[in-house]
C-alpha atoms as a PDB file:
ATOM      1  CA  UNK A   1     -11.247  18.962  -9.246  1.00  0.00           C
ATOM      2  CA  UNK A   2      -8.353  16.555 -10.323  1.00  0.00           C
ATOM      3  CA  UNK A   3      -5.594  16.527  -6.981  1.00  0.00           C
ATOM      4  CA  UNK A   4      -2.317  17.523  -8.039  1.00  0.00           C
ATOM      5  CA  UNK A   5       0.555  15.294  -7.590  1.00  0.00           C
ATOM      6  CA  UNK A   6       3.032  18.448  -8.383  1.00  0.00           C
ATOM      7  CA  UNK A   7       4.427  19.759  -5.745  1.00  0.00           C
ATOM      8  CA  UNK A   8       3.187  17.012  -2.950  1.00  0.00           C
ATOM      9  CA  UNK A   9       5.167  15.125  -0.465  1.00  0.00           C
ATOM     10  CA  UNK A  10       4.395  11.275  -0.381  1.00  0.00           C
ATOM     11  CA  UNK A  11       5.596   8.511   2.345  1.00  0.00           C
ATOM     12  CA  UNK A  12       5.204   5.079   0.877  1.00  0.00           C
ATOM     13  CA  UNK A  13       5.326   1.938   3.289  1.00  0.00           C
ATOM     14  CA  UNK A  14       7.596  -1.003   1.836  1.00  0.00           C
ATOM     15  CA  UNK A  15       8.198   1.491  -0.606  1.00  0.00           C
ATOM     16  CA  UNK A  16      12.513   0.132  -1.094  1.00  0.00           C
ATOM     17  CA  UNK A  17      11.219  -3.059  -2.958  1.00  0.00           C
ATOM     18  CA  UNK A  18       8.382  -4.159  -5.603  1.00  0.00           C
ATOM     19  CA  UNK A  19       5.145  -2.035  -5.925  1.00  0.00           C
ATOM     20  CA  UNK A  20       6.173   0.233  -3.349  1.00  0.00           C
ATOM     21  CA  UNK A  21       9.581   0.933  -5.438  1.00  0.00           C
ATOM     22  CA  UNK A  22       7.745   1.652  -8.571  1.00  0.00           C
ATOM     23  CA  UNK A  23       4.953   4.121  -6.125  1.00  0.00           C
ATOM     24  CA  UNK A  24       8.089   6.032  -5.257  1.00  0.00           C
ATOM     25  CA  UNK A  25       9.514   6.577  -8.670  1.00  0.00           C
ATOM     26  CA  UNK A  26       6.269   7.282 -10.474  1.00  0.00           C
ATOM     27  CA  UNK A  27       5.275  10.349  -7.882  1.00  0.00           C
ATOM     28  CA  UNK A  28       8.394  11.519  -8.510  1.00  0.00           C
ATOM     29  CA  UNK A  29       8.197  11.136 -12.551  1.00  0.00           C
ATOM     30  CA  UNK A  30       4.783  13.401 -12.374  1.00  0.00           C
ATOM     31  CA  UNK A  31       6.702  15.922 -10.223  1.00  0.00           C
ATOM     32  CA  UNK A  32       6.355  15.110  -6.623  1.00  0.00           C
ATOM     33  CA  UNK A  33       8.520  17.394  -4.581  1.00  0.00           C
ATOM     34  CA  UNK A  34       9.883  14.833  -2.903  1.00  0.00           C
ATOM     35  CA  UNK A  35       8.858  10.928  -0.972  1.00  0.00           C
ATOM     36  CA  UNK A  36      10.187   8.905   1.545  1.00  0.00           C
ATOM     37  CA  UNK A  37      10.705   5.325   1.300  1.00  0.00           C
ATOM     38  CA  UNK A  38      10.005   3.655   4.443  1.00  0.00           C
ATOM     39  CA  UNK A  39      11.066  -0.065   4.320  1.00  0.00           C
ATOM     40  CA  UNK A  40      12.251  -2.426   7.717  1.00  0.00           C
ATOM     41  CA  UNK A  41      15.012  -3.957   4.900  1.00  0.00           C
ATOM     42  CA  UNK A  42      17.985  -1.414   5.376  1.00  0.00           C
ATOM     43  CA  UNK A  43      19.999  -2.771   2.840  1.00  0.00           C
ATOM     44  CA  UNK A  44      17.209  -2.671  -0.031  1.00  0.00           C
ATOM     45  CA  UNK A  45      16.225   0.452   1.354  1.00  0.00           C
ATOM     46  CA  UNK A  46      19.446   1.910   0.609  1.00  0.00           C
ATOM     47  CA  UNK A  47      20.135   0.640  -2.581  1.00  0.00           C
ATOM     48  CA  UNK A  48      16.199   1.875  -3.561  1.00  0.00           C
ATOM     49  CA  UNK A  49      17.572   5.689  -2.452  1.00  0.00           C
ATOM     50  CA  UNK A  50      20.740   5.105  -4.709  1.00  0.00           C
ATOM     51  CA  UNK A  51      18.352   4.362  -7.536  1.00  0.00           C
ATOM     52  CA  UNK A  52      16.465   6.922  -7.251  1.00  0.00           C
ATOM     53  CA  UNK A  53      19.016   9.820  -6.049  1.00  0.00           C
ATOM     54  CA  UNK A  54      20.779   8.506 -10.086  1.00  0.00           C
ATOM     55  CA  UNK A  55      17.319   8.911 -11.506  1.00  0.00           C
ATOM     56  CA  UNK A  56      15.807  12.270  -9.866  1.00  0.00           C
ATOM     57  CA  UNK A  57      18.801  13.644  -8.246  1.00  0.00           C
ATOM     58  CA  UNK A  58      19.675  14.641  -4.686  1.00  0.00           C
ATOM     59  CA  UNK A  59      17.462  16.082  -2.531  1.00  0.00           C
ATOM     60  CA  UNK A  60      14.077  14.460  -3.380  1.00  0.00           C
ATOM     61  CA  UNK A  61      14.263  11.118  -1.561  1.00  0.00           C
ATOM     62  CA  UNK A  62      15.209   9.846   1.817  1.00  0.00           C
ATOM     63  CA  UNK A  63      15.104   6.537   3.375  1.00  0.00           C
ATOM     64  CA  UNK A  64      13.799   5.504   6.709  1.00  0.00           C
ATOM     65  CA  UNK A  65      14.154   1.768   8.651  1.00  0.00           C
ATOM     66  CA  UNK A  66      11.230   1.308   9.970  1.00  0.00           C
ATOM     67  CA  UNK A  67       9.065  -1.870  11.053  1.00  0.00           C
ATOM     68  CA  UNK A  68       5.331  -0.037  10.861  1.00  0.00           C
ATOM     69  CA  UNK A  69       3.802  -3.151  13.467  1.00  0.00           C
ATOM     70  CA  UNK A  70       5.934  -0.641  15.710  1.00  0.00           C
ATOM     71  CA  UNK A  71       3.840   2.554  16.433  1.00  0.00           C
ATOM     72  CA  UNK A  72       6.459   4.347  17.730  1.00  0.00           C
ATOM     73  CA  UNK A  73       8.850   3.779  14.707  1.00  0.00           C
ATOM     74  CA  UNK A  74       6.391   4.486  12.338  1.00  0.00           C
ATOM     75  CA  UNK A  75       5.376   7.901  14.190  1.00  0.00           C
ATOM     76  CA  UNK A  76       9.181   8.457  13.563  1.00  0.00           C
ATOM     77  CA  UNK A  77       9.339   8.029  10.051  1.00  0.00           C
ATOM     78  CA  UNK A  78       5.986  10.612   9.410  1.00  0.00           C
ATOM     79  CA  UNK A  79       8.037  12.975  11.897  1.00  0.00           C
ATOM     80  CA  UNK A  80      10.762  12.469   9.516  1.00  0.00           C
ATOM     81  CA  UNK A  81       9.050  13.227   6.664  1.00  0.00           C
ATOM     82  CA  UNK A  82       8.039  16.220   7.567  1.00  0.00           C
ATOM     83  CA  UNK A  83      10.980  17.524   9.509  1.00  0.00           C
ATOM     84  CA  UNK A  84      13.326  17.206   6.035  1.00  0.00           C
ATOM     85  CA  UNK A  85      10.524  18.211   3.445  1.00  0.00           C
ATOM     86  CA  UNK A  86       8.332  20.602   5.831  1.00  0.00           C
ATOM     87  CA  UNK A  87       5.118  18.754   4.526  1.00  0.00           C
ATOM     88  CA  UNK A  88       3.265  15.737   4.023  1.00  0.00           C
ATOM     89  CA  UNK A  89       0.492  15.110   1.551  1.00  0.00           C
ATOM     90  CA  UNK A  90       0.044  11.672   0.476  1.00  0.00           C
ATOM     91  CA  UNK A  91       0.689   8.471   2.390  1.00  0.00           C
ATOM     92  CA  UNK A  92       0.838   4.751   1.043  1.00  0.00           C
ATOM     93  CA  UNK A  93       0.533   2.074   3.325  1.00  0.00           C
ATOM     94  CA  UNK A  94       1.887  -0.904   1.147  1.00  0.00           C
ATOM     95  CA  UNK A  95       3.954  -2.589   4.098  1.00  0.00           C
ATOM     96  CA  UNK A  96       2.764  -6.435   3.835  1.00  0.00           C
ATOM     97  CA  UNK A  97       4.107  -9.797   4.428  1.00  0.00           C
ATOM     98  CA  UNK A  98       2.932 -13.209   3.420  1.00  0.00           C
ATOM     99  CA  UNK A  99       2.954 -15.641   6.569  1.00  0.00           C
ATOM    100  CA  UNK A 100       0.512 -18.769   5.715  1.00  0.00           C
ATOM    101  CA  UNK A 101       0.968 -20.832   8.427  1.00  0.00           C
ATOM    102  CA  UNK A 102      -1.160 -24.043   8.990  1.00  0.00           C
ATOM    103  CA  UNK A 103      -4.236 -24.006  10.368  1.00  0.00           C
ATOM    104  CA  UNK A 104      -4.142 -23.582  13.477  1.00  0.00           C
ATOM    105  CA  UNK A 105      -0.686 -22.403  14.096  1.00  0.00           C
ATOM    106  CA  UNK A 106      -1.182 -18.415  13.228  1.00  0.00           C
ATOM    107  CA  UNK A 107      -1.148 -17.059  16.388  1.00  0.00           C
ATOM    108  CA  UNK A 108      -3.533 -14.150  17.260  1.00  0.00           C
ATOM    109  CA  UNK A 109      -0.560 -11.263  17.557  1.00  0.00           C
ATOM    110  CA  UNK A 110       1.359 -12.508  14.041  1.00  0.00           C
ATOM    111  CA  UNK A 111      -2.980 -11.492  12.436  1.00  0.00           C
ATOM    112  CA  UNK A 112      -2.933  -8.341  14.356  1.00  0.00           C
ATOM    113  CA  UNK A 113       0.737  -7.196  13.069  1.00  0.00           C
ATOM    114  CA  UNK A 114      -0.998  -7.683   9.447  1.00  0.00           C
ATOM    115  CA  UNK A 115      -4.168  -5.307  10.265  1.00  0.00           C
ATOM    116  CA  UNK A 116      -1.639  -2.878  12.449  1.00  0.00           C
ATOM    117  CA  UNK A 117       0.533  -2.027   9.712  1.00  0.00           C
ATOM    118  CA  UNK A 118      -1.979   0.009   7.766  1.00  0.00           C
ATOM    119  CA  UNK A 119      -4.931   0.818  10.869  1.00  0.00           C
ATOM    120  CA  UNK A 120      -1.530   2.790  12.130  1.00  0.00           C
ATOM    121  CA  UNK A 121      -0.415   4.300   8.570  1.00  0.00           C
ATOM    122  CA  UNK A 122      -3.955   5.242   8.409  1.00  0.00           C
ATOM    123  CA  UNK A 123      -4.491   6.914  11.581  1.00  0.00           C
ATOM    124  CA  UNK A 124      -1.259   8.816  11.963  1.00  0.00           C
ATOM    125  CA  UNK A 125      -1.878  10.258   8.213  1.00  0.00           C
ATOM    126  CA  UNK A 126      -5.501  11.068   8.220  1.00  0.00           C
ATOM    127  CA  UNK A 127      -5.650  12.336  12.304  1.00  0.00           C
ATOM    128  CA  UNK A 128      -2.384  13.849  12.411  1.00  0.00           C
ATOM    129  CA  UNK A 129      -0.386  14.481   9.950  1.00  0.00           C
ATOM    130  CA  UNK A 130      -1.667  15.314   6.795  1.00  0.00           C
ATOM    131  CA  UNK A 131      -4.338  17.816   8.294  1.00  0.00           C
ATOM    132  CA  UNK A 132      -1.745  19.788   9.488  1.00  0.00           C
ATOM    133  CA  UNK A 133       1.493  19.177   7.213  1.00  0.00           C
ATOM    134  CA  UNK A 134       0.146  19.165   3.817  1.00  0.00           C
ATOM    135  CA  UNK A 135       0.600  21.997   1.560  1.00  0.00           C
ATOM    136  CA  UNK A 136      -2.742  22.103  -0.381  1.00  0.00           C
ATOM    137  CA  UNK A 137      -6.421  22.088   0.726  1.00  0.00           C
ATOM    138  CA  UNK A 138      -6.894  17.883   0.786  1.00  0.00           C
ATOM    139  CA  UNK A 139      -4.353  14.721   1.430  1.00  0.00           C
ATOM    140  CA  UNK A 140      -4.832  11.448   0.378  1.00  0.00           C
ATOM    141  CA  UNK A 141      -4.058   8.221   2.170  1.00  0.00           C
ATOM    142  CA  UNK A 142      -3.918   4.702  -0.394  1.00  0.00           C
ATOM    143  CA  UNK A 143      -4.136   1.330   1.592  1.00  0.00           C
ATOM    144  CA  UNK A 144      -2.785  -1.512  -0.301  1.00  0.00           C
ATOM    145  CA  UNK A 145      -4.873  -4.476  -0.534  1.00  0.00           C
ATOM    146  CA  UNK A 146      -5.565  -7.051  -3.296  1.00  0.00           C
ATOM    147  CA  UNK A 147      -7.617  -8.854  -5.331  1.00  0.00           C
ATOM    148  CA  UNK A 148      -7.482 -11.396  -3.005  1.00  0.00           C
ATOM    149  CA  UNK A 149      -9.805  -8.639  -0.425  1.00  0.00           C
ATOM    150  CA  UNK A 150     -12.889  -8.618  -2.683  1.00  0.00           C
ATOM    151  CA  UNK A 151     -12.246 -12.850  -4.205  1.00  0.00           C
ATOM    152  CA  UNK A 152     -11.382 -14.893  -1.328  1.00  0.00           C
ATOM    153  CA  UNK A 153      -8.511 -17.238  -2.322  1.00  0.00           C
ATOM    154  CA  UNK A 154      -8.409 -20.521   0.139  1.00  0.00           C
ATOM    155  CA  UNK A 155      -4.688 -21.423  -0.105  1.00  0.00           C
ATOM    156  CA  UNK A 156      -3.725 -17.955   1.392  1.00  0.00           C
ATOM    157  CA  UNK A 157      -7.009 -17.575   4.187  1.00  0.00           C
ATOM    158  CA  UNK A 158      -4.517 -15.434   6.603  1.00  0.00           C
ATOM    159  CA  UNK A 159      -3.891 -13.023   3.851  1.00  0.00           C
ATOM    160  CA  UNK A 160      -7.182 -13.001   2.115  1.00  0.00           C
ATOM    161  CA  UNK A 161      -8.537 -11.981   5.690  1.00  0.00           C
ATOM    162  CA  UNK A 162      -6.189  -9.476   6.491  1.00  0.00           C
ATOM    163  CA  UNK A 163      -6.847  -7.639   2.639  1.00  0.00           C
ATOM    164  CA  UNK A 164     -10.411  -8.094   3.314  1.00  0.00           C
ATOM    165  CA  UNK A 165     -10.085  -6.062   6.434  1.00  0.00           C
ATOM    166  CA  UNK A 166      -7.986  -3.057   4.498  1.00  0.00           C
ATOM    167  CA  UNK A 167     -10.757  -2.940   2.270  1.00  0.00           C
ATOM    168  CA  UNK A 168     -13.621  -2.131   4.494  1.00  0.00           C
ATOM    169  CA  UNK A 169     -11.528  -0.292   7.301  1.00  0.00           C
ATOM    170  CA  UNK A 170     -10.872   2.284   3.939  1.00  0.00           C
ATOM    171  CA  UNK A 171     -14.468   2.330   3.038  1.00  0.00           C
ATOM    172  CA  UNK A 172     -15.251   3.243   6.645  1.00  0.00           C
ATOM    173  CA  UNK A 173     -13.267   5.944   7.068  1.00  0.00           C
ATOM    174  CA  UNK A 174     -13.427   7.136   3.490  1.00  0.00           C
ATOM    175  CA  UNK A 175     -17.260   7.938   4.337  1.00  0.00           C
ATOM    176  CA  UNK A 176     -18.294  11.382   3.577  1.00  0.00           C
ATOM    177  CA  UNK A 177     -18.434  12.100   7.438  1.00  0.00           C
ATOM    178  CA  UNK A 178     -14.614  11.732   8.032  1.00  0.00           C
ATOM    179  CA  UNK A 179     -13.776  13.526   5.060  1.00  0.00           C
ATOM    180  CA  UNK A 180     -15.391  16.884   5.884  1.00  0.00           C
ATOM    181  CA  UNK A 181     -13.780  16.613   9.304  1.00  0.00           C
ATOM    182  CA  UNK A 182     -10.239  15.850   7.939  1.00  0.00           C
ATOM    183  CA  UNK A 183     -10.336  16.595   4.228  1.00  0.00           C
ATOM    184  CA  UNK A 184      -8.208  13.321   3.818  1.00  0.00           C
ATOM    185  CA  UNK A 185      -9.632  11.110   1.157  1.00  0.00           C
ATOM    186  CA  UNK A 186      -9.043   7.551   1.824  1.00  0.00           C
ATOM    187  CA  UNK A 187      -8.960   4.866  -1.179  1.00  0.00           C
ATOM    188  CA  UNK A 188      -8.291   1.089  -1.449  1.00  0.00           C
ATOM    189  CA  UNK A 189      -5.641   0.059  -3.974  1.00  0.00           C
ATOM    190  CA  UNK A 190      -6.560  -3.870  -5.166  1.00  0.00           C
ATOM    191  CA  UNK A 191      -3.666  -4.707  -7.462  1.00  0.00           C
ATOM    192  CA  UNK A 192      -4.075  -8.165  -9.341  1.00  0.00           C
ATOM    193  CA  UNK A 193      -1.005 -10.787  -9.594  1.00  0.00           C
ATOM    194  CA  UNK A 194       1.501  -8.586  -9.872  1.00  0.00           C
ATOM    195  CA  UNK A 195       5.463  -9.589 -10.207  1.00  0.00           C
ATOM    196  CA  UNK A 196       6.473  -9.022  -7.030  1.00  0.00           C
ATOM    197  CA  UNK A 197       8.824 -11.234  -4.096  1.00  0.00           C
ATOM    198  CA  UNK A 198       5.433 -12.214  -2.445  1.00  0.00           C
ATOM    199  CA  UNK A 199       4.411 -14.352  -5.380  1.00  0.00           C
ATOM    200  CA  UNK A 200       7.989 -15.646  -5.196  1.00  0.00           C
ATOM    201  CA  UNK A 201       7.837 -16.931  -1.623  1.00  0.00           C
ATOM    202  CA  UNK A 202       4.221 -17.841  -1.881  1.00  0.00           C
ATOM    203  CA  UNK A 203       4.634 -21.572  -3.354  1.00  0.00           C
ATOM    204  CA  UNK A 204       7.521 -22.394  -0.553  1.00  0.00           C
ATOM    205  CA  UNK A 205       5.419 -21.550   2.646  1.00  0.00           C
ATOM    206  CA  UNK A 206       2.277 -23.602   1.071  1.00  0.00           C
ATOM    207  CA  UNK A 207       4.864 -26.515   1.004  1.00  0.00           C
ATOM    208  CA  UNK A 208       5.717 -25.868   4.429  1.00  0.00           C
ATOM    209  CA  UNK A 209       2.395 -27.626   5.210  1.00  0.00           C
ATOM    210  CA  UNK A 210       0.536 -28.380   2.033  1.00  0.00           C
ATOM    211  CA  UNK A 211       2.578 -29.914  -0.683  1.00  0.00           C
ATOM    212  CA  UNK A 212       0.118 -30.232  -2.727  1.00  0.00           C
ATOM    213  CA  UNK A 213      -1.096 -27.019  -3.229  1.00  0.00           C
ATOM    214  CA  UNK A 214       2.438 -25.890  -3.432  1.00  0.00           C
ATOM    215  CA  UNK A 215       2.437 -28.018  -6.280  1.00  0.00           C
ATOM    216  CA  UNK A 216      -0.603 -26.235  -7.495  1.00  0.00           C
ATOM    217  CA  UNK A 217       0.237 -22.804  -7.357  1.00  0.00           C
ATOM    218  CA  UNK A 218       3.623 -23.290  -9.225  1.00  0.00           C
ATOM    219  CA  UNK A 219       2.260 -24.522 -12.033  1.00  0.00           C
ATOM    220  CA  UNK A 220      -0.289 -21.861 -11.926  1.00  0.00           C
ATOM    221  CA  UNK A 221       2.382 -19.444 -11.091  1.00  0.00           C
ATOM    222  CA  UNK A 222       3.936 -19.986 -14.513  1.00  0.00           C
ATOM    223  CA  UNK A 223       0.863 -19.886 -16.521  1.00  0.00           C
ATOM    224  CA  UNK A 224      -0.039 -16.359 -15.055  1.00  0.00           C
ATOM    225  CA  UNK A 225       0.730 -13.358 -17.432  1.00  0.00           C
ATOM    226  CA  UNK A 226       1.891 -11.019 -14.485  1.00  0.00           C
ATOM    227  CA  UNK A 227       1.329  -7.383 -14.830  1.00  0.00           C
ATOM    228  CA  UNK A 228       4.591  -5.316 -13.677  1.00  0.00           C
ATOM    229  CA  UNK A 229       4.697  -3.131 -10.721  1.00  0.00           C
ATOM    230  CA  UNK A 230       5.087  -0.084 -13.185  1.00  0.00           C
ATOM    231  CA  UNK A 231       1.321  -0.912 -14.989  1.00  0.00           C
ATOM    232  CA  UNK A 232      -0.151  -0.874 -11.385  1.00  0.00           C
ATOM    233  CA  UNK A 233       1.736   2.587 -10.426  1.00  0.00           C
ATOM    234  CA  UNK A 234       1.491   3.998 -13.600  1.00  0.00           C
ATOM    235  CA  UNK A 235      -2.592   3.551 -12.744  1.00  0.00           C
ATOM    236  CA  UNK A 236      -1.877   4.471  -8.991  1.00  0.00           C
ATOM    237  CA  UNK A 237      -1.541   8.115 -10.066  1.00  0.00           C
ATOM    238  CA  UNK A 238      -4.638   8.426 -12.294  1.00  0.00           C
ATOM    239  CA  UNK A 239      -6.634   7.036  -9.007  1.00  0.00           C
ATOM    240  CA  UNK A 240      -4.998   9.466  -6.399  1.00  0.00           C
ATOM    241  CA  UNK A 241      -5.501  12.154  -8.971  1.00  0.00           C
ATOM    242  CA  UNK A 242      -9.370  11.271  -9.280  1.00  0.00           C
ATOM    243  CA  UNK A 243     -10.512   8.631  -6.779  1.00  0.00           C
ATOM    244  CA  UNK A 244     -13.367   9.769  -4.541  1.00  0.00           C
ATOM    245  CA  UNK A 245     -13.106   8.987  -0.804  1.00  0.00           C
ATOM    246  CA  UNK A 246     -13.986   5.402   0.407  1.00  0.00           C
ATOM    247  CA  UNK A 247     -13.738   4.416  -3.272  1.00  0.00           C
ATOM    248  CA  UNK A 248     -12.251   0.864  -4.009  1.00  0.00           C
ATOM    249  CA  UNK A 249      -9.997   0.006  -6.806  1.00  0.00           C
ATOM    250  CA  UNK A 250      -8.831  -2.773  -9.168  1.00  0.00           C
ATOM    251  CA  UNK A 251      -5.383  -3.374 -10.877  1.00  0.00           C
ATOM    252  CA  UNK A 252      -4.984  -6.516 -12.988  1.00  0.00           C
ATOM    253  CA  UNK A 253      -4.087  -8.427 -15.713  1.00  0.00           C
ATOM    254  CA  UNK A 254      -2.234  -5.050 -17.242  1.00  0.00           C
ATOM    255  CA  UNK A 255      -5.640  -3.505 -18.056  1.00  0.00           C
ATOM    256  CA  UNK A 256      -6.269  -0.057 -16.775  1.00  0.00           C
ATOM    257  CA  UNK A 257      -7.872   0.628 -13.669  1.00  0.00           C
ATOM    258  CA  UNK A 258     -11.405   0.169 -12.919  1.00  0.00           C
ATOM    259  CA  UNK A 259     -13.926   1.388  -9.422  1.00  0.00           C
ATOM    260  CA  UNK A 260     -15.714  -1.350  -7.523  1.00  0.00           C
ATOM    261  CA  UNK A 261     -19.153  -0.895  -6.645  1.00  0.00           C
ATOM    262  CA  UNK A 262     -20.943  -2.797  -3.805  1.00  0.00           C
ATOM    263  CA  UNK A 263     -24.594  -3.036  -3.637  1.00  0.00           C
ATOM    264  CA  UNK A 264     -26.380  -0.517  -0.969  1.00  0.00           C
ATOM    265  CA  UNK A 265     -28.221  -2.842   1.518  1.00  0.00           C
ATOM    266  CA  UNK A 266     -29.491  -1.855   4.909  1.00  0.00           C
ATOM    267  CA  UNK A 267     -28.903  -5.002   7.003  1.00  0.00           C
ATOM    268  CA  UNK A 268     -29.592  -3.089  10.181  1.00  0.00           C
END
């Protein structure tokens, strides 16, 4: 049976900017009861919730500053949640930053603040929250990754790592074992080159220590047909509605979505 999006309550990480912006305003378009925007960018955030208080109305949308490498402020903002809507149903962790740094200078906390971002969203939704706030029989917790988790890509290795990572930490706990002991289905969300600020900034950090491939990647840049935020959300629903738990999907070049398979191998 298809989940419902009517009715829910959804929390979306880095939801005042880019993909998370057009999450947020596609739940509500298929009748969310209501979603928080959790960004660490007040001022964006704020101007998001204007948007979307002139779209939807009051009532349906708050904003929270939070920076989600912080446990304790992202336990805040699901607290939140829940204390102004009285549920929570669906969680998005789509906080990311891109930080390439040169070899050799990415220190060891900066990788962990990458993986902490959504190991947290993850945990607080699918051990805490959701089994006890939401308001129908199963919640649903999307980690963002990318393309760039299943197709290494060697100007970005930080990155590429850190997607990789979201990608099998959501099969894990997607497996049929933690789903019958939360009913919380957990999917992977791998959107392709999307127009976003991250593909904006990308080209300046390479030529903070690789001028050449900074060179590289704005020329490819602007050859790129970029899909909009909107194509990937618009798919984002159809996959919440029907995506099975541990189930990995792809977003890109503005076609619709498609499941990724991975061979079953017993390397034990």
């Amino acid at each position: 049976m298809a989940f419902k999006i009517n009715g829910k309550v959804v929390l979306v990480t880095g939801g005042a900017s880019g993909l998370g912006f057009a999450f947020v305003k596609e739940f509500l378009h298929n009748e969310a009861k209501g979603a928080a925007i959790v960004d660490v960018n007040s001022e964006r955030g704020l101007v998001a919730l204007y948007e979307i208080r002139k779209e939807f109305g009051e009532g349906r949308c708050i904003f929270l500053k939070c920076d989600v490498t912080v446990s304790n402020e992202l336990e805040e903002a699901f607290k939140e949640t829940v204390r102004v809507f009285k549920q929570l149903d669906i969680v998005v962790n789509n906080a990311g930053i891109l930080n390439e740094k040169k070899l050799g200078e990415m220190r060891l906390n900066q990788f962990g603040m990458f993986i902490n971002s959504c190991i947290n969203g993850t945990l607080l939704a699918m051990e805490k929250y959701l089994p006890q706030y939401r308001s129908d029989k199963e919640g649903v917790v999307v980690n963002v990754s990318s393309i760039y988790g299943l197709q290494p890509f060697y100007k970005t290795p930080t990155y590429t790592a850190t997607k990789t990572a979201v990608i099998g930490y959501s099969r894990a706990y997607g497996e049929e074992v933690h789903y019958k002991r939360t009913n919380v289905k957990i999917i992977a969300l791998c959107p392709g080159h999307t127009q976003t600020t991250i593909l904006d900034v990308l080209p300046e950090q390479l030529c903070e220590w690789h001028i050449e491939l900074a060179k590289q990647e704005a020329e490819e840049l602007n050859k790129r047909k970029l899909q909009s935020p909107e194509h990937v959300a618009l798919n984002l629903i159809k996959i919440v509605q029907n995506g099975k738990s541990g189930s990995v999907w792809v977003v890109t070049r503005n076609e619709p979505a498609f499941e990724e398979f991975f061979p079953e191998k017993d390397y034990c």
